[in-house]
PDB file of N, CA and C in Angstrom:
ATOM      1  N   UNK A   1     160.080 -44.366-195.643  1.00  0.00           N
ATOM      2  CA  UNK A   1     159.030 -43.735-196.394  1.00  0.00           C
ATOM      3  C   UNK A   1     159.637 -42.951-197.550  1.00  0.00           C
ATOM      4  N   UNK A   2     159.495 -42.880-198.894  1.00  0.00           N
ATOM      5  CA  UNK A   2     159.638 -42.446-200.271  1.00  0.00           C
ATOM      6  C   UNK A   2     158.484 -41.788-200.406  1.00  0.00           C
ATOM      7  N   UNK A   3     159.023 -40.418-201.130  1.00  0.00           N
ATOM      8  CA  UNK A   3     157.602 -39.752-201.878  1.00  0.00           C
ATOM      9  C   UNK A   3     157.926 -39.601-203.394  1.00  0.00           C
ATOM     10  N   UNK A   4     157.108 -39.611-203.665  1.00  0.00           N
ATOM     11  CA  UNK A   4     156.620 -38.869-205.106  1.00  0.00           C
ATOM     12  C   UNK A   4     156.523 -37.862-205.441  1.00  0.00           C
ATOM     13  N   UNK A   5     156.666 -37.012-206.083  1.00  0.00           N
ATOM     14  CA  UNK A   5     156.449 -35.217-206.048  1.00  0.00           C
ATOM     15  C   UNK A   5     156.119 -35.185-207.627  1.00  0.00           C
ATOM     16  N   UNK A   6     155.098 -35.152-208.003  1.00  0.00           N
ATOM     17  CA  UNK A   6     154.321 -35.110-209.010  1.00  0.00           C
ATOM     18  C   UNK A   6     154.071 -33.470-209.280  1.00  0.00           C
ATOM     19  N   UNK A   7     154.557 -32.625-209.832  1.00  0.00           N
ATOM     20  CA  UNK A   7     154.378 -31.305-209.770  1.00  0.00           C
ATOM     21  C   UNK A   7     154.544 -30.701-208.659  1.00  0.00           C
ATOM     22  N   UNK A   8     152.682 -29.913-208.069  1.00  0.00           N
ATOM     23  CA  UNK A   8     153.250 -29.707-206.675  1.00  0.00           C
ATOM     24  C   UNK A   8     152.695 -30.650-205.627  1.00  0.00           C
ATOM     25  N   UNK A   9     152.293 -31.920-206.152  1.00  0.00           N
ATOM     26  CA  UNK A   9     151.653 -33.032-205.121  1.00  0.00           C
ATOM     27  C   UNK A   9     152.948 -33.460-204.927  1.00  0.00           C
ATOM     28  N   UNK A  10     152.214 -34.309-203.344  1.00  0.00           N
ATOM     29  CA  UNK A  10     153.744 -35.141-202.849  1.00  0.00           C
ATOM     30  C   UNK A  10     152.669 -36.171-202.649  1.00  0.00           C
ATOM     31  N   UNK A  11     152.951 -37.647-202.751  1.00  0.00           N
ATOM     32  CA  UNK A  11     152.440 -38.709-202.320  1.00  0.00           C
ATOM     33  C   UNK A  11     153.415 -39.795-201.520  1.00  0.00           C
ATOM     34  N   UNK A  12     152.956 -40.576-200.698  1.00  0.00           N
ATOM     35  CA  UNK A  12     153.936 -41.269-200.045  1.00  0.00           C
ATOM     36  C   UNK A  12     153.881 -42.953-200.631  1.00  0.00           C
ATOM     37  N   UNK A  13     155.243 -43.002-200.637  1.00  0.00           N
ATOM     38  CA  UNK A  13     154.792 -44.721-200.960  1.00  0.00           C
ATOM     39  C   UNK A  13     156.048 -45.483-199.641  1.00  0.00           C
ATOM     40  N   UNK A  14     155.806 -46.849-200.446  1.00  0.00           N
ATOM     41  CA  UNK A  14     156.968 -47.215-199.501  1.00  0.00           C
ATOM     42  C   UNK A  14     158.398 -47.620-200.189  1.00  0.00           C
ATOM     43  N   UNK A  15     159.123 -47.542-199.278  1.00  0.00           N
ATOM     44  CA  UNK A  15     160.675 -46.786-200.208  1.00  0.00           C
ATOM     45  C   UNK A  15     161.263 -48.291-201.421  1.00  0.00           C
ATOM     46  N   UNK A  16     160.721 -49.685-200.948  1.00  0.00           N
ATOM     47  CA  UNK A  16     161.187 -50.682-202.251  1.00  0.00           C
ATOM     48  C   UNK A  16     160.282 -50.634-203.146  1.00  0.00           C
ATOM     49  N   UNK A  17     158.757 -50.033-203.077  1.00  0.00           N
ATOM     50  CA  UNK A  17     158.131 -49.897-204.265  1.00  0.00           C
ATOM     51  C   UNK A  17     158.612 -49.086-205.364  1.00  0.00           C
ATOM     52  N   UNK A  18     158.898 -47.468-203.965  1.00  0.00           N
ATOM     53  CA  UNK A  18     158.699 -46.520-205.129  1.00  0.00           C
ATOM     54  C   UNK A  18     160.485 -46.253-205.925  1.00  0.00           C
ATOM     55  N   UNK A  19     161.424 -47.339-205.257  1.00  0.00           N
ATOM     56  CA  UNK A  19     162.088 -47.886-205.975  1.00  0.00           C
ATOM     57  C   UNK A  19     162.367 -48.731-207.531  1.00  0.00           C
ATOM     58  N   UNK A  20     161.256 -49.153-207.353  1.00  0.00           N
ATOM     59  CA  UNK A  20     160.853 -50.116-208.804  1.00  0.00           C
ATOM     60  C   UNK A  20     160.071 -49.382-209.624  1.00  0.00           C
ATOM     61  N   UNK A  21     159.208 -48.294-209.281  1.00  0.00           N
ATOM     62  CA  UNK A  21     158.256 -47.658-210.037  1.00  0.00           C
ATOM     63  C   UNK A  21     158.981 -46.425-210.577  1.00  0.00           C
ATOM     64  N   UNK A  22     160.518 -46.082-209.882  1.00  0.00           N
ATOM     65  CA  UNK A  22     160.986 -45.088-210.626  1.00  0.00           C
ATOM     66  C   UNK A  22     161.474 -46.046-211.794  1.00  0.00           C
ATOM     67  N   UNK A  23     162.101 -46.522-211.501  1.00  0.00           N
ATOM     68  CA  UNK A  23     163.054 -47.639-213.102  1.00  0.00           C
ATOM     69  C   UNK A  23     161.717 -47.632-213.793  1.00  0.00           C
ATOM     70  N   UNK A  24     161.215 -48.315-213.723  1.00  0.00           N
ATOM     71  CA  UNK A  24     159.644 -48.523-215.147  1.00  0.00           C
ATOM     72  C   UNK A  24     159.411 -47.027-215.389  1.00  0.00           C
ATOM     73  N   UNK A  25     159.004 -45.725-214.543  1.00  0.00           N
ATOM     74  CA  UNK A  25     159.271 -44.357-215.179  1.00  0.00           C
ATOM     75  C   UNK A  25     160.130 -43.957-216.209  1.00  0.00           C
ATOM     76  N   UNK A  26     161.549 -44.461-215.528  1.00  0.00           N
ATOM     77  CA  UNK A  26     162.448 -43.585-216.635  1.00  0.00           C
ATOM     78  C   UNK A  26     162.570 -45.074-217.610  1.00  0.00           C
ATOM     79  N   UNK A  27     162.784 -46.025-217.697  1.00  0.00           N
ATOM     80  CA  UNK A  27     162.427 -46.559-218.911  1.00  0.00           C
ATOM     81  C   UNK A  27     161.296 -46.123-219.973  1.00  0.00           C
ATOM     82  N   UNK A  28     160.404 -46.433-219.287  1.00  0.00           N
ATOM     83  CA  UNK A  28     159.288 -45.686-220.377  1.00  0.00           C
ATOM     84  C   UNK A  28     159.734 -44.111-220.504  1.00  0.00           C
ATOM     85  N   UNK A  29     160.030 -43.191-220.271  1.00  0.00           N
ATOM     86  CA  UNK A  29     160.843 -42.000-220.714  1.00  0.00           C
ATOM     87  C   UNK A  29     161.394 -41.944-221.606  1.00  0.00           C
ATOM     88  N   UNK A  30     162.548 -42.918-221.574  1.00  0.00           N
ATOM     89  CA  UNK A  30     163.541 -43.034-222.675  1.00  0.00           C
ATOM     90  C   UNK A  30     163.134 -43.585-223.554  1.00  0.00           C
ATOM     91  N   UNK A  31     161.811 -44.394-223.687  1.00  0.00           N
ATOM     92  CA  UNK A  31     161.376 -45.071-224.932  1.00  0.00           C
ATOM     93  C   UNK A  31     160.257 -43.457-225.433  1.00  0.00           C
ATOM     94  N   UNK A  32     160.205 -43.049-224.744  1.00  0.00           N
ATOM     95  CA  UNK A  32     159.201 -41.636-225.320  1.00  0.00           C
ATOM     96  C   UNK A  32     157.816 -42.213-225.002  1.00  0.00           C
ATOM     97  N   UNK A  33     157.687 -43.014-223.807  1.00  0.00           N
ATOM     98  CA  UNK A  33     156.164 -43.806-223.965  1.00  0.00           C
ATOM     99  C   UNK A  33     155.565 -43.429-222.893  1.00  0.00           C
ATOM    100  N   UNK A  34     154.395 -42.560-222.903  1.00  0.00           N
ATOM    101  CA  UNK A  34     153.604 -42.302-221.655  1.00  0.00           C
ATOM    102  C   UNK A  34     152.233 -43.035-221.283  1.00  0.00           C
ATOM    103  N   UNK A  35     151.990 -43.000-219.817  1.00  0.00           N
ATOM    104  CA  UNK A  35     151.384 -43.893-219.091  1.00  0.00           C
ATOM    105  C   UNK A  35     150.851 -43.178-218.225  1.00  0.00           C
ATOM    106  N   UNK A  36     149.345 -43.686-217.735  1.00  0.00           N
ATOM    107  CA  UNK A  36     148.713 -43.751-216.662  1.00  0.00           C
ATOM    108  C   UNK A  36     149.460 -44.932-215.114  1.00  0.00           C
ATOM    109  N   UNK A  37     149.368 -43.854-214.274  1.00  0.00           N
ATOM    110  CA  UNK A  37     150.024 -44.738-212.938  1.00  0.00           C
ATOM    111  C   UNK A  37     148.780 -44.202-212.342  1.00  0.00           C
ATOM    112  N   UNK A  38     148.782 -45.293-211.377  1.00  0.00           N
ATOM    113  CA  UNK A  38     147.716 -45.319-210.223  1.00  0.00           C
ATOM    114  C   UNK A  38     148.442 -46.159-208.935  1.00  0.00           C
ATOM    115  N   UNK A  39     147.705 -45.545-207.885  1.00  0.00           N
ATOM    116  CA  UNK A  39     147.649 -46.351-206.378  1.00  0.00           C
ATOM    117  C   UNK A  39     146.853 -45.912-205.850  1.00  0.00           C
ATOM    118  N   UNK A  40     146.631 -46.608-204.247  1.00  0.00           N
ATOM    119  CA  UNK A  40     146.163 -46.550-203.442  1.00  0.00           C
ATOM    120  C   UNK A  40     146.870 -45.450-202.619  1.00  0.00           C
ATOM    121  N   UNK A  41     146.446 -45.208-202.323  1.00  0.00           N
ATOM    122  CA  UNK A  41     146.895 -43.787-201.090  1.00  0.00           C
ATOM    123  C   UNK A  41     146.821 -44.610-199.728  1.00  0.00           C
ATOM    124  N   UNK A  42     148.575 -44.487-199.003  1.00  0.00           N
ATOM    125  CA  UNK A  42     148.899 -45.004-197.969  1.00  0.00           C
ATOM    126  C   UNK A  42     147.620 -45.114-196.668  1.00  0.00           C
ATOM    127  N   UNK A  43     147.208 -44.219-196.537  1.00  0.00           N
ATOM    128  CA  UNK A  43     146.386 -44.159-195.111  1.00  0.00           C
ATOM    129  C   UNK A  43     144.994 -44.488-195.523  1.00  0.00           C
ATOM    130  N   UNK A  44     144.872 -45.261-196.557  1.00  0.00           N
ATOM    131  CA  UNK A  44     143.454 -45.997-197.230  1.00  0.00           C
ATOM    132  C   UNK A  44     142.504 -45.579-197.800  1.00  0.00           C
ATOM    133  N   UNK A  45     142.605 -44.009-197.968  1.00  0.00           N
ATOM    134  CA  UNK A  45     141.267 -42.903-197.993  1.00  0.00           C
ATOM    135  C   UNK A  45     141.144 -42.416-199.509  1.00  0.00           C
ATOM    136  N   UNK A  46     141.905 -43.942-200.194  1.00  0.00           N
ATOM    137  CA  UNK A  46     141.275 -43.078-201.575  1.00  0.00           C
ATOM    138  C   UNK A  46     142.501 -43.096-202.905  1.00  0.00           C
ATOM    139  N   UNK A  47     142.388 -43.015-204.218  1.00  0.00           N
ATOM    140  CA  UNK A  47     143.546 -43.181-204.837  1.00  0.00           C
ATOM    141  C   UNK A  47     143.622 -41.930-205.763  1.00  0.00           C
ATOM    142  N   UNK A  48     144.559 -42.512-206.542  1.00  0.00           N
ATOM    143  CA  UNK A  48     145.369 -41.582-207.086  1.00  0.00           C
ATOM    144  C   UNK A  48     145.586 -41.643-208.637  1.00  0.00           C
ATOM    145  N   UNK A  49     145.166 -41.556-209.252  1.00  0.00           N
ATOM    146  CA  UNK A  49     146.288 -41.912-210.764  1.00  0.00           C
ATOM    147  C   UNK A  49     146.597 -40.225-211.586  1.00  0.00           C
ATOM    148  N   UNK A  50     147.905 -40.773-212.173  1.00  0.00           N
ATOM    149  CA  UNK A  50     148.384 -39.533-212.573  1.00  0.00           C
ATOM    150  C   UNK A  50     148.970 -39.753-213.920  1.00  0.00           C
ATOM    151  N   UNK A  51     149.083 -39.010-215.506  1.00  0.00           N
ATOM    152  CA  UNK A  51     149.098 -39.001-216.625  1.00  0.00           C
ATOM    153  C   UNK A  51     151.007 -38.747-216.469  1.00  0.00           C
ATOM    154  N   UNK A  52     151.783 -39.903-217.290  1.00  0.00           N
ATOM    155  CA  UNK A  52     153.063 -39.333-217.310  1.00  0.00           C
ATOM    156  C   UNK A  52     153.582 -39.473-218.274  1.00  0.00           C
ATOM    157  N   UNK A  53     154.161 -38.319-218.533  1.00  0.00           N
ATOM    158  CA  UNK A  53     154.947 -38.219-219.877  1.00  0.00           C
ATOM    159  C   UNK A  53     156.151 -37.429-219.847  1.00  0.00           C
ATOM    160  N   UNK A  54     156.581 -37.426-221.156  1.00  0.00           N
ATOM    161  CA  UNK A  54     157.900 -36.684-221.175  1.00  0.00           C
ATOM    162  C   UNK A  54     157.728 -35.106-220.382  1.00  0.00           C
ATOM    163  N   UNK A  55     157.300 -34.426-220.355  1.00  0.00           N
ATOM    164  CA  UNK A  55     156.801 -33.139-219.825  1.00  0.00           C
ATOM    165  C   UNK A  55     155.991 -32.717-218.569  1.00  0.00           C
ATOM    166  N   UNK A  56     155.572 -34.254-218.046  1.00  0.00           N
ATOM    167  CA  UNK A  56     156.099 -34.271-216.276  1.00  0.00           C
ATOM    168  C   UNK A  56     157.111 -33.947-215.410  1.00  0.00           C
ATOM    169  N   UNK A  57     156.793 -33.222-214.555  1.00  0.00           N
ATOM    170  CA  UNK A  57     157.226 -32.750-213.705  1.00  0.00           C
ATOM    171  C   UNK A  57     157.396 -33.356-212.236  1.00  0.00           C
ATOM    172  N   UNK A  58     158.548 -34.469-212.271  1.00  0.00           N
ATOM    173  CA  UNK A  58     158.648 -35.450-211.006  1.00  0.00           C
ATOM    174  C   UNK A  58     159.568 -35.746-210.345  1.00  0.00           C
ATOM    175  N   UNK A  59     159.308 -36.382-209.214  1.00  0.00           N
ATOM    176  CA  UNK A  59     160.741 -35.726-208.221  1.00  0.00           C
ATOM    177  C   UNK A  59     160.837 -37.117-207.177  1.00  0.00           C
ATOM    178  N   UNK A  60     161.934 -37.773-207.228  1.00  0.00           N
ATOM    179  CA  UNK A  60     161.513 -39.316-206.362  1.00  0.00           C
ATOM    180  C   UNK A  60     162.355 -38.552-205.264  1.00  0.00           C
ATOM    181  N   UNK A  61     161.864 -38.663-203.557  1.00  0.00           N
ATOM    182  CA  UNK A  61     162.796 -38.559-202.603  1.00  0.00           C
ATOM    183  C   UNK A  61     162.469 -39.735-201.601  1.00  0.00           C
ATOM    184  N   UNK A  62     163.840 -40.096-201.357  1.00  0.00           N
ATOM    185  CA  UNK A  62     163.877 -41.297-200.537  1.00  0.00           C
ATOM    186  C   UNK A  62     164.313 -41.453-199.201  1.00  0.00           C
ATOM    187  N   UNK A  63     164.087 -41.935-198.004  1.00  0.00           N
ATOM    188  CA  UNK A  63     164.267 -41.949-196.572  1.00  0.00           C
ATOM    189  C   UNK A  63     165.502 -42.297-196.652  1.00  0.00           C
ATOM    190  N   UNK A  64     165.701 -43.636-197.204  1.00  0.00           N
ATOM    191  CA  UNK A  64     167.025 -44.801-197.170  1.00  0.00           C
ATOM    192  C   UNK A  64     168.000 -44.187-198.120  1.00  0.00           C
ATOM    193  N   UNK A  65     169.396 -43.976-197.604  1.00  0.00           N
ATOM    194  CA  UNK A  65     170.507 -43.133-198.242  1.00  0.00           C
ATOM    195  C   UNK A  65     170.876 -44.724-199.458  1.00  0.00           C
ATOM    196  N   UNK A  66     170.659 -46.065-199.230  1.00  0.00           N
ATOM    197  CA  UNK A  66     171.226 -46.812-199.743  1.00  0.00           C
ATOM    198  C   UNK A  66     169.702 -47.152-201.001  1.00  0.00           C
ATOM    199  N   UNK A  67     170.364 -47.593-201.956  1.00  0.00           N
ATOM    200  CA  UNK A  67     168.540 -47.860-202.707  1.00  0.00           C
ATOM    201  C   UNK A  67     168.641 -49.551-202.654  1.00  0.00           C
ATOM    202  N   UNK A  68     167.878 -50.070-202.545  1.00  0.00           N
ATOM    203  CA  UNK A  68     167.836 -51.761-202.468  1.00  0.00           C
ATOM    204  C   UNK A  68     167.716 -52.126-203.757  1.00  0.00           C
ATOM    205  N   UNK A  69     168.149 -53.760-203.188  1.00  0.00           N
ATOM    206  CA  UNK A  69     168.364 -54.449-204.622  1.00  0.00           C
ATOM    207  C   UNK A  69     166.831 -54.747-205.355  1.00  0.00           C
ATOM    208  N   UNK A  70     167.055 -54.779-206.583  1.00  0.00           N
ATOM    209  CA  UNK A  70     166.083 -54.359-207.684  1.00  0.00           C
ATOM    210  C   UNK A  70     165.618 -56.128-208.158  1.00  0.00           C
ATOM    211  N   UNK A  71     164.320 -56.245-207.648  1.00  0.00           N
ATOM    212  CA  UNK A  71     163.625 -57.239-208.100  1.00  0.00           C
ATOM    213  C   UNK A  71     163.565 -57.055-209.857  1.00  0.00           C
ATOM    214  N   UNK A  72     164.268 -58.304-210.410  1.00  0.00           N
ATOM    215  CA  UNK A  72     164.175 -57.604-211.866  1.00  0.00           C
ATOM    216  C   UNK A  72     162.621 -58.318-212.509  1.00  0.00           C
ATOM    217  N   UNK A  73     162.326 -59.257-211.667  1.00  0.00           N
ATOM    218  CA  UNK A  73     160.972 -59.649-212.195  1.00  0.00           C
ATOM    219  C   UNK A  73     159.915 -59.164-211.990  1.00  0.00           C
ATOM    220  N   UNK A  74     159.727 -58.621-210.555  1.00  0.00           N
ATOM    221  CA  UNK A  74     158.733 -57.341-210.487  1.00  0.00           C
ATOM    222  C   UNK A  74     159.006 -56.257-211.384  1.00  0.00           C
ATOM    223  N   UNK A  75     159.889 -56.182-211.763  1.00  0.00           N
ATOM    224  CA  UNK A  75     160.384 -54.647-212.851  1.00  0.00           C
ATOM    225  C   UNK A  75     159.607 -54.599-214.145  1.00  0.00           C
ATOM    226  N   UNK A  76     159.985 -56.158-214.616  1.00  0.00           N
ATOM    227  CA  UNK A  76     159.561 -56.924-215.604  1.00  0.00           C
ATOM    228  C   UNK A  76     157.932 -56.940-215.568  1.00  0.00           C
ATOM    229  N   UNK A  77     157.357 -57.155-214.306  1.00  0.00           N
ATOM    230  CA  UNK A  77     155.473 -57.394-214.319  1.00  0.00           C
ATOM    231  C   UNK A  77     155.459 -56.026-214.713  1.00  0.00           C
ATOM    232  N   UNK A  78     155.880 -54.854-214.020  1.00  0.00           N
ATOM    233  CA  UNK A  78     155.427 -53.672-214.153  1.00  0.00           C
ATOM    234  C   UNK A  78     155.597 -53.074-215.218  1.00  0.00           C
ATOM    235  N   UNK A  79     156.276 -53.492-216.112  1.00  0.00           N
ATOM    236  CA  UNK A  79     156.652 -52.914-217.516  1.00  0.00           C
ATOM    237  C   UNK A  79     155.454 -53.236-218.550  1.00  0.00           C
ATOM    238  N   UNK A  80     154.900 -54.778-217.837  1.00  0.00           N
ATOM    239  CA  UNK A  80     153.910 -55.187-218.914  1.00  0.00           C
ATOM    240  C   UNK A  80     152.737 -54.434-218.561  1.00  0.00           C
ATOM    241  N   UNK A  81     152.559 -54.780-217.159  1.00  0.00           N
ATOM    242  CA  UNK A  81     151.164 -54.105-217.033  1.00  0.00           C
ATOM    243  C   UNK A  81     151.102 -52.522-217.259  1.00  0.00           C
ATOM    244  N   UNK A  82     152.222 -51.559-217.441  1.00  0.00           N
ATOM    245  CA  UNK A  82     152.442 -50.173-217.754  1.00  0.00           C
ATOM    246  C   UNK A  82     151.661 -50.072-219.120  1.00  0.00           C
ATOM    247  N   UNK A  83     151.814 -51.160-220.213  1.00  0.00           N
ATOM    248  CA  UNK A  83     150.839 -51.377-221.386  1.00  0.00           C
ATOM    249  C   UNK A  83     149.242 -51.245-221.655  1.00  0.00           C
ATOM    250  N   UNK A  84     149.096 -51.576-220.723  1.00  0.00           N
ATOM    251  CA  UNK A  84     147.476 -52.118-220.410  1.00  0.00           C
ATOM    252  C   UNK A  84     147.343 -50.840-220.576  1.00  0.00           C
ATOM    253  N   UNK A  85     145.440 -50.756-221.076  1.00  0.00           N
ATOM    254  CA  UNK A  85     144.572 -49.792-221.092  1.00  0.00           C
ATOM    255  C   UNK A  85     144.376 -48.462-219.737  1.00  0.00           C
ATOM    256  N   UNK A  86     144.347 -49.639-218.706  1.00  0.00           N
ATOM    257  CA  UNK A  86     144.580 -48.752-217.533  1.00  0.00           C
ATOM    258  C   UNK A  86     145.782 -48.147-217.063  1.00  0.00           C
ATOM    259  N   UNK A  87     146.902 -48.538-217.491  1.00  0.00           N
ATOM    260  CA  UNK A  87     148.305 -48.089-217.413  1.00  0.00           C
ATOM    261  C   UNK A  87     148.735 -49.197-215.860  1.00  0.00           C
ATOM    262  N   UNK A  88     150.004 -48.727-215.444  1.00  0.00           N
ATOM    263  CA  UNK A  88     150.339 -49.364-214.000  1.00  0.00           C
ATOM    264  C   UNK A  88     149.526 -49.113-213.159  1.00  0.00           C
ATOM    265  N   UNK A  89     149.234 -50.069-212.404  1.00  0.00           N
ATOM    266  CA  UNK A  89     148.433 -50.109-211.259  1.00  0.00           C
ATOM    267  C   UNK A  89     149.130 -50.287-210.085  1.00  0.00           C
ATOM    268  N   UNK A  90     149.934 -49.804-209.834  1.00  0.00           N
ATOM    269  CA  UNK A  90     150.886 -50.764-208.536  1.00  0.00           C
ATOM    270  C   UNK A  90     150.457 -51.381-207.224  1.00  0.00           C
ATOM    271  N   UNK A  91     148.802 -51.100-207.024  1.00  0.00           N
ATOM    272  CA  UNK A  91     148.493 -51.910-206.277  1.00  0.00           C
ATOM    273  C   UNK A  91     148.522 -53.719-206.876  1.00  0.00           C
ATOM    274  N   UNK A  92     148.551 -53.710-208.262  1.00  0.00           N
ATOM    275  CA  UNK A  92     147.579 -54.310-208.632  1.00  0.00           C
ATOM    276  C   UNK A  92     148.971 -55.454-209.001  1.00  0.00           C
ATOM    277  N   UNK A  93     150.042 -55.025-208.676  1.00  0.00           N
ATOM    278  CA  UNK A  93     151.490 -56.397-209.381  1.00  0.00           C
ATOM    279  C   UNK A  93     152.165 -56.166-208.414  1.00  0.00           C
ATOM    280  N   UNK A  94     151.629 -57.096-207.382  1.00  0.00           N
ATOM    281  CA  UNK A  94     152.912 -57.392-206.094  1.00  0.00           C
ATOM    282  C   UNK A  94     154.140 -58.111-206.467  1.00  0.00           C
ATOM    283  N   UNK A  95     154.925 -57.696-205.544  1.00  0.00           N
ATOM    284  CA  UNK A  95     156.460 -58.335-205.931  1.00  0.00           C
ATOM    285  C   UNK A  95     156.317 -59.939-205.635  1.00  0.00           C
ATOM    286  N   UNK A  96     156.676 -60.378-206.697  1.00  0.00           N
ATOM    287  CA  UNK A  96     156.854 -62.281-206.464  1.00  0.00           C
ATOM    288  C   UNK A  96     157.913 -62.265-205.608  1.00  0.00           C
ATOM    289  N   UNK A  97     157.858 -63.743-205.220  1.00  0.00           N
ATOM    290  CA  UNK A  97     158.785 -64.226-204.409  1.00  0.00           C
ATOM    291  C   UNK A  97     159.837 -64.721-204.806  1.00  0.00           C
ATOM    292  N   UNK A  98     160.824 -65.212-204.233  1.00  0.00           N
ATOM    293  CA  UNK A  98     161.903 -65.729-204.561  1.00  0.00           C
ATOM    294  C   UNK A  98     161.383 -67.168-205.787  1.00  0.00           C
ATOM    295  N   UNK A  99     160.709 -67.874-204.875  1.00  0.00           N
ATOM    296  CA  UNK A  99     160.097 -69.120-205.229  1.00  0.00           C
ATOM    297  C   UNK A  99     158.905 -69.393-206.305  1.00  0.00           C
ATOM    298  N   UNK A 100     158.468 -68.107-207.015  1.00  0.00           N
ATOM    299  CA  UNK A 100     157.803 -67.782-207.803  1.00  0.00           C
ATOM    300  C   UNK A 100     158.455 -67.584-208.548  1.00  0.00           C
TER     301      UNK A 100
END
């Protein structure tokens, strides 16, 4: 289990997502480009989206001491859809498969 610490919220995700959703963060950072993120909230009861920019206040902590290997094509969906009107959705760009 990985959280999020969005100021003083903590949200939980799961630790290879919120793996991939930090890289698309600090990329868009370093480009100076802010975004709407959204999810689903783990225990089903409802979501979340949150405004991020350079002057966020965020904090990734992770269960797993090791970080896993980095789907670069999911990295890649999430970068595009970070564009969109609605910003990332991470429910919304599951990780492809190998075979995809």
């Amino acid at each position: 289990m990985a959280v999020l610490i969005y100021g003083s919220e903590t949200f939980e995700f799961d630790e290879r997502l919120l793996a991939h959703v930090k890289i698309v963060i600090t990329q868009k950072l370093r480009r100076s480009e802010s975004f709407l993120l959204s999810w689903t909230h783990r225990d089903g009861r409802g979501r979340s989206s949150v405004w991020v920019n350079a002057s966020s206040d965020l904090h990734f902590r992770f269960a797993e001491a090791k970080p896993p290997v980095l789907n670069q094509q999911w990295l890649s969906m999430m970068m595009e859809s970070s564009y969109a009107s609605r910003g990332l959705d991470v429910d919304a760009v599951a990780e492809p498969t190998a075979a995809e």
